[in-house]
C-alpha atoms as a PDB file:
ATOM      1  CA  UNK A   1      92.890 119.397 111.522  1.00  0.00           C
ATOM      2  CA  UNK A   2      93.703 118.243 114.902  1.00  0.00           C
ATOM      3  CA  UNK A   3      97.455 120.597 115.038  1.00  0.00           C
ATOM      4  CA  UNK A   4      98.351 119.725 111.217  1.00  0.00           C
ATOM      5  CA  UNK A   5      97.376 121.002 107.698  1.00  0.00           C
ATOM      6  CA  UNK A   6      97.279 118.980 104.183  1.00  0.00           C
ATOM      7  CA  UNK A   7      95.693 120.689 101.568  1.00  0.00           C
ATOM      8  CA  UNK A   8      95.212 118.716  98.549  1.00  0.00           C
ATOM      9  CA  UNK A   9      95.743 119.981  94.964  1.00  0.00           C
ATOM     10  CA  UNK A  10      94.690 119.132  91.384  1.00  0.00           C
ATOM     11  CA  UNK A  11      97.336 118.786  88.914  1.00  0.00           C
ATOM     12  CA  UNK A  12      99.847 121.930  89.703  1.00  0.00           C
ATOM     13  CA  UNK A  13      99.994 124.235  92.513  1.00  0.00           C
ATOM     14  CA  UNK A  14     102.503 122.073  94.785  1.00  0.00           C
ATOM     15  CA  UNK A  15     104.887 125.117  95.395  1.00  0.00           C
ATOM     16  CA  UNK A  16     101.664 127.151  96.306  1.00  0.00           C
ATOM     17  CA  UNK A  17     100.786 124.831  98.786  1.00  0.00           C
ATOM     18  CA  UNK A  18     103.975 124.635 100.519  1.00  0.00           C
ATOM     19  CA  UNK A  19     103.728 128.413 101.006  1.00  0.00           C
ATOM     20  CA  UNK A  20     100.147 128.444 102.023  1.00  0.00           C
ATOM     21  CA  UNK A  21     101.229 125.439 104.581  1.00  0.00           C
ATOM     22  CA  UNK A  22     104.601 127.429 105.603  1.00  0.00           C
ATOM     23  CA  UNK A  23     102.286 130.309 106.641  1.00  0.00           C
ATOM     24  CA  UNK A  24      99.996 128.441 108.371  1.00  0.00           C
ATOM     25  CA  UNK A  25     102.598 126.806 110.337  1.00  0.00           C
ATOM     26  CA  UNK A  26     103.470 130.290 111.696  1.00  0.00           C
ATOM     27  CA  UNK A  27      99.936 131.375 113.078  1.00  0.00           C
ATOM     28  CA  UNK A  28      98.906 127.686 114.244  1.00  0.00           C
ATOM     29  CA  UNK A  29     101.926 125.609 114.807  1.00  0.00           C
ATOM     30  CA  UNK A  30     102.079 122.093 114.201  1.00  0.00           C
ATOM     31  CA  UNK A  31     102.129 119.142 116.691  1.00  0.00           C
ATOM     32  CA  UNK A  32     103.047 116.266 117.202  1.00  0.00           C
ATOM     33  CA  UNK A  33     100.111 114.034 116.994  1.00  0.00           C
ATOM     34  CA  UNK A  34     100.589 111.647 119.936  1.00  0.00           C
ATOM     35  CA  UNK A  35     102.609 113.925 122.530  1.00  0.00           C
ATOM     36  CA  UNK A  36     101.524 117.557 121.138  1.00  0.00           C
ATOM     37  CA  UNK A  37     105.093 118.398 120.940  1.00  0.00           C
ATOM     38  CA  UNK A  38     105.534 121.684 118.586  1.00  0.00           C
ATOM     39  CA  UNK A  39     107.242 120.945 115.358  1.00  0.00           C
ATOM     40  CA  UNK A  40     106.441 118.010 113.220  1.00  0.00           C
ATOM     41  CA  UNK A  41     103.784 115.893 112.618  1.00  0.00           C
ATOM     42  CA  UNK A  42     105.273 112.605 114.529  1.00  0.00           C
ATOM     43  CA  UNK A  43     108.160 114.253 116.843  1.00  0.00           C
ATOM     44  CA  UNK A  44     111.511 112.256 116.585  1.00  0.00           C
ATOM     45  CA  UNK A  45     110.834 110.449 120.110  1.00  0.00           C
ATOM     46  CA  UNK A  46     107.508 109.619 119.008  1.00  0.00           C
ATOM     47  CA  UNK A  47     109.085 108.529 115.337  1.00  0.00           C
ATOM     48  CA  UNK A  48     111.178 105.593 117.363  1.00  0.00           C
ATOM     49  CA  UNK A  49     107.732 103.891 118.197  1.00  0.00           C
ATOM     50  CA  UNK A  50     108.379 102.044 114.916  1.00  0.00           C
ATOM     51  CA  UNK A  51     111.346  99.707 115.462  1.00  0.00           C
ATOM     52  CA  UNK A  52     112.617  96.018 114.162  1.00  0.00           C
ATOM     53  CA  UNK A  53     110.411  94.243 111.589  1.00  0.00           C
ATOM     54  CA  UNK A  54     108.362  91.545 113.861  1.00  0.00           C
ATOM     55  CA  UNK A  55     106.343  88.965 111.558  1.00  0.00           C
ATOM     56  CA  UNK A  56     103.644  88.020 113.293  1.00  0.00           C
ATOM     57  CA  UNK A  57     101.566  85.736 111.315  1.00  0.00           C
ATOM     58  CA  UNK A  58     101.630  83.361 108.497  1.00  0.00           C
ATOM     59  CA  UNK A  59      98.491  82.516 106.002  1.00  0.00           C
ATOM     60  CA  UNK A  60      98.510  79.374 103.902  1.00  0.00           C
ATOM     61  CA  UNK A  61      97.190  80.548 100.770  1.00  0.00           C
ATOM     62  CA  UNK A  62      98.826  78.371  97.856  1.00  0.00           C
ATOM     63  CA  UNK A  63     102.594  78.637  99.605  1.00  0.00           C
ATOM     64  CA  UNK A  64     102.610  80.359 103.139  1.00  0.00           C
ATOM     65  CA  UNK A  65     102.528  84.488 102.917  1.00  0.00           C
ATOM     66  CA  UNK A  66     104.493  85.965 106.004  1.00  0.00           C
ATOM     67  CA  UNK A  67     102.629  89.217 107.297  1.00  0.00           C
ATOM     68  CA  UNK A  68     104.901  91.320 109.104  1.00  0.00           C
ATOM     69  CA  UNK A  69     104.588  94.668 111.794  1.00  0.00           C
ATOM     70  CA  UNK A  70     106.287  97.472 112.915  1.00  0.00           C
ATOM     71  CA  UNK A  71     104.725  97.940 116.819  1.00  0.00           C
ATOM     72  CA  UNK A  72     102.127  96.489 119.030  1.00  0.00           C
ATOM     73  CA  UNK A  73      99.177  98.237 119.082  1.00  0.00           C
ATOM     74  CA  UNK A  74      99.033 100.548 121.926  1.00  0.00           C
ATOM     75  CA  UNK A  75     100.629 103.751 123.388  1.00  0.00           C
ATOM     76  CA  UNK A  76     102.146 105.977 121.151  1.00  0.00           C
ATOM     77  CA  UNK A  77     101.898 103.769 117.511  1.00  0.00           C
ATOM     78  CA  UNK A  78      98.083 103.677 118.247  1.00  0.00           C
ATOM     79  CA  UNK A  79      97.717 107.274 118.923  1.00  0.00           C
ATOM     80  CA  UNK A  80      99.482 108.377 115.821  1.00  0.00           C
ATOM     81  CA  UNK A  81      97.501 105.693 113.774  1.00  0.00           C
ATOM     82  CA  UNK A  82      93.985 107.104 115.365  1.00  0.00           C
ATOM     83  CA  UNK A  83      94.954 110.284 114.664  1.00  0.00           C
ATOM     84  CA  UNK A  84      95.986 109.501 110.834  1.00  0.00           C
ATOM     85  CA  UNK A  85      92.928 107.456 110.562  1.00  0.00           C
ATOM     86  CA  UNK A  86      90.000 108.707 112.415  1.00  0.00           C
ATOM     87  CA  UNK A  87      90.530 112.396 113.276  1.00  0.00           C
ATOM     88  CA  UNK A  88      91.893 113.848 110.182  1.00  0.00           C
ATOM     89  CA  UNK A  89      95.849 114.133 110.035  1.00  0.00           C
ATOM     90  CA  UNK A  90      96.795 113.237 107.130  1.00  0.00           C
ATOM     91  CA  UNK A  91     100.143 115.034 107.655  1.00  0.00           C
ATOM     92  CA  UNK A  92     101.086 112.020 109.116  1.00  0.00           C
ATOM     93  CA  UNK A  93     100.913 110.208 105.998  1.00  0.00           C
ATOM     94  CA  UNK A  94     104.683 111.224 105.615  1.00  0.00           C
ATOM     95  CA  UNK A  95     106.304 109.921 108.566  1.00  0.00           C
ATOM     96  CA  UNK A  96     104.270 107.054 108.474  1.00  0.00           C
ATOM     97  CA  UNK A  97     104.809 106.266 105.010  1.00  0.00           C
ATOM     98  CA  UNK A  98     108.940 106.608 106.077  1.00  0.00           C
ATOM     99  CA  UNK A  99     108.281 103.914 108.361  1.00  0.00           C
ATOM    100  CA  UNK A 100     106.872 101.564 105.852  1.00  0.00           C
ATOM    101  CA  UNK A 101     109.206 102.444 103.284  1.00  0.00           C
ATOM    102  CA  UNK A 102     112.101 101.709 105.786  1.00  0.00           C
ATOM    103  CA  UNK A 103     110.402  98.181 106.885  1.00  0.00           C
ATOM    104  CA  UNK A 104     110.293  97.013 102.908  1.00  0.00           C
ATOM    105  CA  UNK A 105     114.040  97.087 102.765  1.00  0.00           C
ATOM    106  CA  UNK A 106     114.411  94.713 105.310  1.00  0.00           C
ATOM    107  CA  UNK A 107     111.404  92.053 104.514  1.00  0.00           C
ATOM    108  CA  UNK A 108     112.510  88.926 103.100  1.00  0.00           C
ATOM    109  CA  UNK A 109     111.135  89.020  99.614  1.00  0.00           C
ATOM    110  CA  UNK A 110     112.914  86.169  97.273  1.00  0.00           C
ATOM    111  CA  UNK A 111     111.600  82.639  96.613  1.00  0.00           C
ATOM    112  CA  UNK A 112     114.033  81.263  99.134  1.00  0.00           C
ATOM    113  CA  UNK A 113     112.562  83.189 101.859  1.00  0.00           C
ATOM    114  CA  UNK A 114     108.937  82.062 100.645  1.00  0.00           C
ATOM    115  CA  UNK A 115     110.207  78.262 100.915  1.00  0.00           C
ATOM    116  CA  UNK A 116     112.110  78.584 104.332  1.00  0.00           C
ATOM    117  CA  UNK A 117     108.865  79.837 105.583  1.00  0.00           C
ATOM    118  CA  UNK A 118     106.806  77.400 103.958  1.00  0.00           C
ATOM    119  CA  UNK A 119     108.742  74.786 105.480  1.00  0.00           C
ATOM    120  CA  UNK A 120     108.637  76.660 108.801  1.00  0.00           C
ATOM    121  CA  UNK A 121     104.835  76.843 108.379  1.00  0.00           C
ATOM    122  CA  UNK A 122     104.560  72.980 107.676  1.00  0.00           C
ATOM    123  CA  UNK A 123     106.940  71.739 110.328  1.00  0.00           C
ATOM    124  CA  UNK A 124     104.627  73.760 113.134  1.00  0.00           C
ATOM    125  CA  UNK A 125     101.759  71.555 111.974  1.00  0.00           C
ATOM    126  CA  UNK A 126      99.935  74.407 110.434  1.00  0.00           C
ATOM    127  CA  UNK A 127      96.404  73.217 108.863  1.00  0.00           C
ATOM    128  CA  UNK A 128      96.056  74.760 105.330  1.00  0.00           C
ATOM    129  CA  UNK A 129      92.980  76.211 105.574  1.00  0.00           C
ATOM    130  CA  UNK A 130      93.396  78.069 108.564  1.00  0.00           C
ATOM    131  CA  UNK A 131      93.179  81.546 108.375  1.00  0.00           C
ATOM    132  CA  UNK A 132      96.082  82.706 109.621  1.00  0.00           C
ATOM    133  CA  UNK A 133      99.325  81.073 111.822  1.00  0.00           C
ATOM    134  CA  UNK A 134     100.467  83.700 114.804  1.00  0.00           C
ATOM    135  CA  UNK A 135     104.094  83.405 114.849  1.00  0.00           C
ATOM    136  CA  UNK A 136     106.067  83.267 118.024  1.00  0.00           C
ATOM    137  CA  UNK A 137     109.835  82.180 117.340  1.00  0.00           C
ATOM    138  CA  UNK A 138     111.840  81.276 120.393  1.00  0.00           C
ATOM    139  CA  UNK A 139     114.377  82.734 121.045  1.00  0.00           C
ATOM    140  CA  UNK A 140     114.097  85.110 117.726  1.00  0.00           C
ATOM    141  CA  UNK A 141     110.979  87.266 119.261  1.00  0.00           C
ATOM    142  CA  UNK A 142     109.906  86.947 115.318  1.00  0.00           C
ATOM    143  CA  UNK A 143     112.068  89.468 114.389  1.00  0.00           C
ATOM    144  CA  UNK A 144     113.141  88.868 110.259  1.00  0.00           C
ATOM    145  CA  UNK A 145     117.030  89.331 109.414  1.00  0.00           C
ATOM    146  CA  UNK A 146     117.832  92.201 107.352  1.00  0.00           C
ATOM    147  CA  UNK A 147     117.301  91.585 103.342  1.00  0.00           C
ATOM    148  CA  UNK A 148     119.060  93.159 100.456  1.00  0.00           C
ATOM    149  CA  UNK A 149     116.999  96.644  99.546  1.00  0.00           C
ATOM    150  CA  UNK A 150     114.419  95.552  96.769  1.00  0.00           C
ATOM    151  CA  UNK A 151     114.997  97.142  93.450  1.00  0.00           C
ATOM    152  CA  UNK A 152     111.409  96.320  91.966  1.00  0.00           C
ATOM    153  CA  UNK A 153     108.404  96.120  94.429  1.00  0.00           C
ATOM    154  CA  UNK A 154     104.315  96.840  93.985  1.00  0.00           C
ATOM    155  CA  UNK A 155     102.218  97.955  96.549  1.00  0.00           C
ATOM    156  CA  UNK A 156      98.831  96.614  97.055  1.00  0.00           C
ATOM    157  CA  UNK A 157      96.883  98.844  99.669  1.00  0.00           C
ATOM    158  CA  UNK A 158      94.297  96.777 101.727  1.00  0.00           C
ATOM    159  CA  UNK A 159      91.098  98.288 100.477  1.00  0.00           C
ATOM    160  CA  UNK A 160      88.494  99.967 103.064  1.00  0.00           C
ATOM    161  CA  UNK A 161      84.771 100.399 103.204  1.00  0.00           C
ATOM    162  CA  UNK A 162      83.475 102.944 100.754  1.00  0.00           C
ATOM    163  CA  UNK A 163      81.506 104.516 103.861  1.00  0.00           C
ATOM    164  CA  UNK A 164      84.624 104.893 105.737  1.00  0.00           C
ATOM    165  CA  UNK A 165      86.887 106.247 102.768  1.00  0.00           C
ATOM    166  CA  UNK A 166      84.289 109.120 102.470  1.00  0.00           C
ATOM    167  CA  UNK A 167      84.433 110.030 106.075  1.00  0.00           C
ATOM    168  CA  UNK A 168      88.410 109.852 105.982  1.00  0.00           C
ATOM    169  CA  UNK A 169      88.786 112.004 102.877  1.00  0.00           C
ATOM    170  CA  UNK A 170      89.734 109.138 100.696  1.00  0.00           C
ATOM    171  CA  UNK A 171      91.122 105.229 101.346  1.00  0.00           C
ATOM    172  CA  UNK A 172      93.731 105.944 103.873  1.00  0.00           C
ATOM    173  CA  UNK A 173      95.791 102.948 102.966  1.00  0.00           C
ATOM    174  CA  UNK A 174      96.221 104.189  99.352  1.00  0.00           C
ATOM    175  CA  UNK A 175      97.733 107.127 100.695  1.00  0.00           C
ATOM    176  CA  UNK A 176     100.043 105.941 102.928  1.00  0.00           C
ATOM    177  CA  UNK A 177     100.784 103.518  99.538  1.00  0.00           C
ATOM    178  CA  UNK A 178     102.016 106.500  97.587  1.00  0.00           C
ATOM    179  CA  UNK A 179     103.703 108.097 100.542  1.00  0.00           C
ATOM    180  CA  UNK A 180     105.496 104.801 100.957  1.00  0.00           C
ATOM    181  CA  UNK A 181     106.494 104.730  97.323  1.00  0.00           C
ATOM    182  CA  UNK A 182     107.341 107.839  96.782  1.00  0.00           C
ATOM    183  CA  UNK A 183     110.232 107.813  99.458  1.00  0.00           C
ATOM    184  CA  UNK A 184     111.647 104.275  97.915  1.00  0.00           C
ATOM    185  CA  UNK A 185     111.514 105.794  94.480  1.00  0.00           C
ATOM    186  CA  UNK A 186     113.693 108.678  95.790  1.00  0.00           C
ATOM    187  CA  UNK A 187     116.208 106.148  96.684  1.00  0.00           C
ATOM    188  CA  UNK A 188     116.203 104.148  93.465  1.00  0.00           C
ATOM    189  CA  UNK A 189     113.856 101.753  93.896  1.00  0.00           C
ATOM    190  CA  UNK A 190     111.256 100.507  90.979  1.00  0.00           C
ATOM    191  CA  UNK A 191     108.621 101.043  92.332  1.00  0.00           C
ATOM    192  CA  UNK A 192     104.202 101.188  91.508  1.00  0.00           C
ATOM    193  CA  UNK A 193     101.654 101.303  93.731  1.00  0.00           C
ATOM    194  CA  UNK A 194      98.345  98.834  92.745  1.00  0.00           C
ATOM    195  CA  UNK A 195      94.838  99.648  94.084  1.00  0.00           C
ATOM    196  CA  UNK A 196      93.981  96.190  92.933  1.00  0.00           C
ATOM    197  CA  UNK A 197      91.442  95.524  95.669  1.00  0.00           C
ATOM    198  CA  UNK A 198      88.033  96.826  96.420  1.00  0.00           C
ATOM    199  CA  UNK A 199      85.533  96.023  99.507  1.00  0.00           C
ATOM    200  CA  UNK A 200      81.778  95.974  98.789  1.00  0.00           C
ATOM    201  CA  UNK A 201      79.942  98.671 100.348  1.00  0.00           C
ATOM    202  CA  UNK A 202      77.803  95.970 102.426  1.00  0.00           C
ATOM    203  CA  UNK A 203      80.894  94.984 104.455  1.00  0.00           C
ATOM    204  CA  UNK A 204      80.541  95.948 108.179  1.00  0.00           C
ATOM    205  CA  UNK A 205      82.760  97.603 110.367  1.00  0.00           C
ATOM    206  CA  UNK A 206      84.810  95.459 111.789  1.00  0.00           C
ATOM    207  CA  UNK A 207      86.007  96.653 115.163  1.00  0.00           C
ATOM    208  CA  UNK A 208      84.896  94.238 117.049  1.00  0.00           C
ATOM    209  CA  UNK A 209      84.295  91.081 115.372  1.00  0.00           C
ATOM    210  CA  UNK A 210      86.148  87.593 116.158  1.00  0.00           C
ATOM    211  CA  UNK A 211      87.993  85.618 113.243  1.00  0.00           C
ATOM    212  CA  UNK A 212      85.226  83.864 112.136  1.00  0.00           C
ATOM    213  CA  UNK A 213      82.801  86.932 111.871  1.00  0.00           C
ATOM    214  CA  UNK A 214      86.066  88.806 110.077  1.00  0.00           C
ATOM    215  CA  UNK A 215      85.798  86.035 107.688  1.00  0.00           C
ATOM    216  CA  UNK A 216      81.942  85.650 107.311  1.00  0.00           C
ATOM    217  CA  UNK A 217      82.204  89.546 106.265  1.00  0.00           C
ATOM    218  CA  UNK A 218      84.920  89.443 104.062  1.00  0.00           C
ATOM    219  CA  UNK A 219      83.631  86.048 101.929  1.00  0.00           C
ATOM    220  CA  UNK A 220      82.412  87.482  98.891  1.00  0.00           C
ATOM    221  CA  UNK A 221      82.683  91.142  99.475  1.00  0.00           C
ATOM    222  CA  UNK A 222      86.606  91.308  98.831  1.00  0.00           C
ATOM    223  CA  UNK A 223      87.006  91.559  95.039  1.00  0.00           C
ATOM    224  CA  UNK A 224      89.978  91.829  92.660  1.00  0.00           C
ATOM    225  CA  UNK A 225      90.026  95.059  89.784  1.00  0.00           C
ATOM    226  CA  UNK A 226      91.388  94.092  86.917  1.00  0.00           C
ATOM    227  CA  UNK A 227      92.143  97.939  86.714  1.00  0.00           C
ATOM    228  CA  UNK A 228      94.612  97.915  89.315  1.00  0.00           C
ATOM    229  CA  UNK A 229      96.253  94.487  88.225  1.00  0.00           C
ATOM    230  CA  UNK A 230      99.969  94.659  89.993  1.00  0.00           C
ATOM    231  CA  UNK A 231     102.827  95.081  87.131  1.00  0.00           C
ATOM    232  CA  UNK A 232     104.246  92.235  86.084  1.00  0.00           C
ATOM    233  CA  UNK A 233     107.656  90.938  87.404  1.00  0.00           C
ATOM    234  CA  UNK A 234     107.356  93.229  90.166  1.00  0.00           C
ATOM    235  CA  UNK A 235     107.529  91.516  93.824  1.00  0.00           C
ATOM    236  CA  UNK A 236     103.783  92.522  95.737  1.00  0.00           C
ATOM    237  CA  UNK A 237     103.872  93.817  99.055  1.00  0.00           C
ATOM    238  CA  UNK A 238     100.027  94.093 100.870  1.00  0.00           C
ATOM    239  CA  UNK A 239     100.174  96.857 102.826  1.00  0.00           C
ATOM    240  CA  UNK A 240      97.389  97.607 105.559  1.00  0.00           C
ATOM    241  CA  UNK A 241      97.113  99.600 108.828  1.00  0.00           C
ATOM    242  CA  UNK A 242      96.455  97.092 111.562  1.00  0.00           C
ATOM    243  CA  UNK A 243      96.727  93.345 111.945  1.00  0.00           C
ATOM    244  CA  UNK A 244      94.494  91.406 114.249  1.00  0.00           C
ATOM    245  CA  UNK A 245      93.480  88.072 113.882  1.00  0.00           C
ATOM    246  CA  UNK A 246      95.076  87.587 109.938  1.00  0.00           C
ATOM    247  CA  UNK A 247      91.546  87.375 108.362  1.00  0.00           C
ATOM    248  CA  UNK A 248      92.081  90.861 106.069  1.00  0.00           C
ATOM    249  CA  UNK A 249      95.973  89.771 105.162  1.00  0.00           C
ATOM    250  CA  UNK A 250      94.144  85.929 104.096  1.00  0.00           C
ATOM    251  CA  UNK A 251      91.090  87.610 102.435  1.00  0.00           C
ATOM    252  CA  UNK A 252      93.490  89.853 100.486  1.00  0.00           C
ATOM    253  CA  UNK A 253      96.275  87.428  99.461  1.00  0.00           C
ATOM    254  CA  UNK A 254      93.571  84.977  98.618  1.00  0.00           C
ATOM    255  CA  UNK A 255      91.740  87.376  95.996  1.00  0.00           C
ATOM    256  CA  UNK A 256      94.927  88.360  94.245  1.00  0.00           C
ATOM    257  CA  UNK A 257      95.853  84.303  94.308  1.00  0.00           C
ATOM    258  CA  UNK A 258      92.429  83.572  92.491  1.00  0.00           C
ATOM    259  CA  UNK A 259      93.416  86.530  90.289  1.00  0.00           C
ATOM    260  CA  UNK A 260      96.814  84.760  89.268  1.00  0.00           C
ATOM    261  CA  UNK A 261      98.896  87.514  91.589  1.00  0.00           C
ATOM    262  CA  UNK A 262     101.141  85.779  93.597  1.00  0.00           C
ATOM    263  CA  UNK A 263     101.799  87.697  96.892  1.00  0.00           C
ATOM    264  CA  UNK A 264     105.307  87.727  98.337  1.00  0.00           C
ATOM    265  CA  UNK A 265     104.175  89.549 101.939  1.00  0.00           C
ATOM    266  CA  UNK A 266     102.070  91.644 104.125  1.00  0.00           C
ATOM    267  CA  UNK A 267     103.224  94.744 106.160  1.00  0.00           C
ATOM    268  CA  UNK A 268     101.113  96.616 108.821  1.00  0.00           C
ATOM    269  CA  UNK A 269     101.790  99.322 111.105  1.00  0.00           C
ATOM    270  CA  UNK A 270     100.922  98.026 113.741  1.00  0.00           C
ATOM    271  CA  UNK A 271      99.714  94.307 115.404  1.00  0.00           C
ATOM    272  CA  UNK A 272      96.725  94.066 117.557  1.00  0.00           C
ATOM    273  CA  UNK A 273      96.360  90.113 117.901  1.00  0.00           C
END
């Protein structure tokens, strides 16, 4: 496990679990993930990686749907992420699902936010079938203001190749979903997570690829499940790992708009573009 241990149970057993990861914690301690300190998963210094709430793109879908970040993509946010993602620690899922969970209570989530940035969006000239709009505010840096706590929110997790769910031990974004909402509904909020997107097994990996090849490879591969329809009356949140050029946060909010779902924002961990 890379210096952390999940074990993953079927209906009861949770208190079993924590003992049997207690223990193990004595023979092999756990470290941090990106600095190897002893202790936790993500140490406290490493925790601070995720700070203010930067949007960093906007997609005209039928309004304009702000997508939002916590850190760049690089140094410590990127190790933790590659090590959540790639090489098996899903003890992370935790802290990084605190991080989200902190981010929602300050995105701008009411129809009055959704207009000012519409307007925003139109007054910068922004064509509507672009793909996505990178935001850079002057003298803001993009950062939001803070926003009352939500009471009611759904979580839509980005869906992932079924190739790459396998290798990861399920869809990583889903988990870090529940993580996420779990910690809200601790502190009162309504909250339901929505696996109401799935990605066709044809899709390619796309490290790599440019916005239009993003695009070419998402076009009818991204589908909406009726199964995991969001509740309704419930605000939706998209929730992925990485932004880079805005093509998954404009594939995604445009399959739940042809669906009737009306997306109110995107968070990521972390932005690459």
């Amino acid at each position: 496990m890379g210096g952390g241990w999940v074990f993953e149970t079927v209906g009861g057993g949770r208190e079993t679990v924590r003992v049997l990861e207690k223990l193990l914690d004595l023979l092999i301690p756990r470290r941090c993930a990106a600095c190897g300190a002893r202790g936790e998963p993500c140490c406290a210094r490493c925790g601070r990686v995720w700070g203010a709430v930067r949007e960093v793109w906007r997609v005209p879908t039928t309004g304009v749907v702000r997508v939002f970040a916590l850190a760049r993509y690089s140094g410590v946010g990127r190790r933790l992420l590659i090590a959540y993602k790639e090489r098996g620690r899903r003890d992370l899922a935790p802290s990084l699902g605190r991080a989200l969970a902190e981010a929602l209570v300050e995105l701008p989530l009411g129809s009055a936010h959704a207009e000012v940035a519409a307007s925003a969006g139109a007054a910068r000239g922004g064509p509507s079938g672009s793909v996505a709009l990178p935001v850079k505010e002057p003298g803001s840096g993009g950062f939001v203001q803070l926003a009352a706590p939500p009471r009611s929110i759904c979580l839509v997790p980005a869906p992932s190749r079924p190739s790459a769910s396998r290798v990861r031990g399920g869809p990583h974004i889903e988990r870090l979903a529940n993580a996420t909402a779990r910690i809200l509904a601790a502190h009162g909020v309504e909250v339901s997570v929505a696996p109401a997107l799935e990605l066709a097994g044809s899709a390619r990996d796309a490290v790599g690829l440019n916005r239009a090849e993003r695009l070419a490879n998402l076009s009818g591969r991204l589908r909406f499940r009726e199964a995991g329809r969001p509740p309704p009356g419930q605000p939706v949140v998209v929730l992925d790992d990485v932004v880079t050029t805005g093509a998954t946060a404009a594939a995604c909010t445009r399959a739940l708009a042809a669906a009737g779902v009306t997306v109110s924002a995107v968070l990521t961990l972390l932005s690459a573009g």
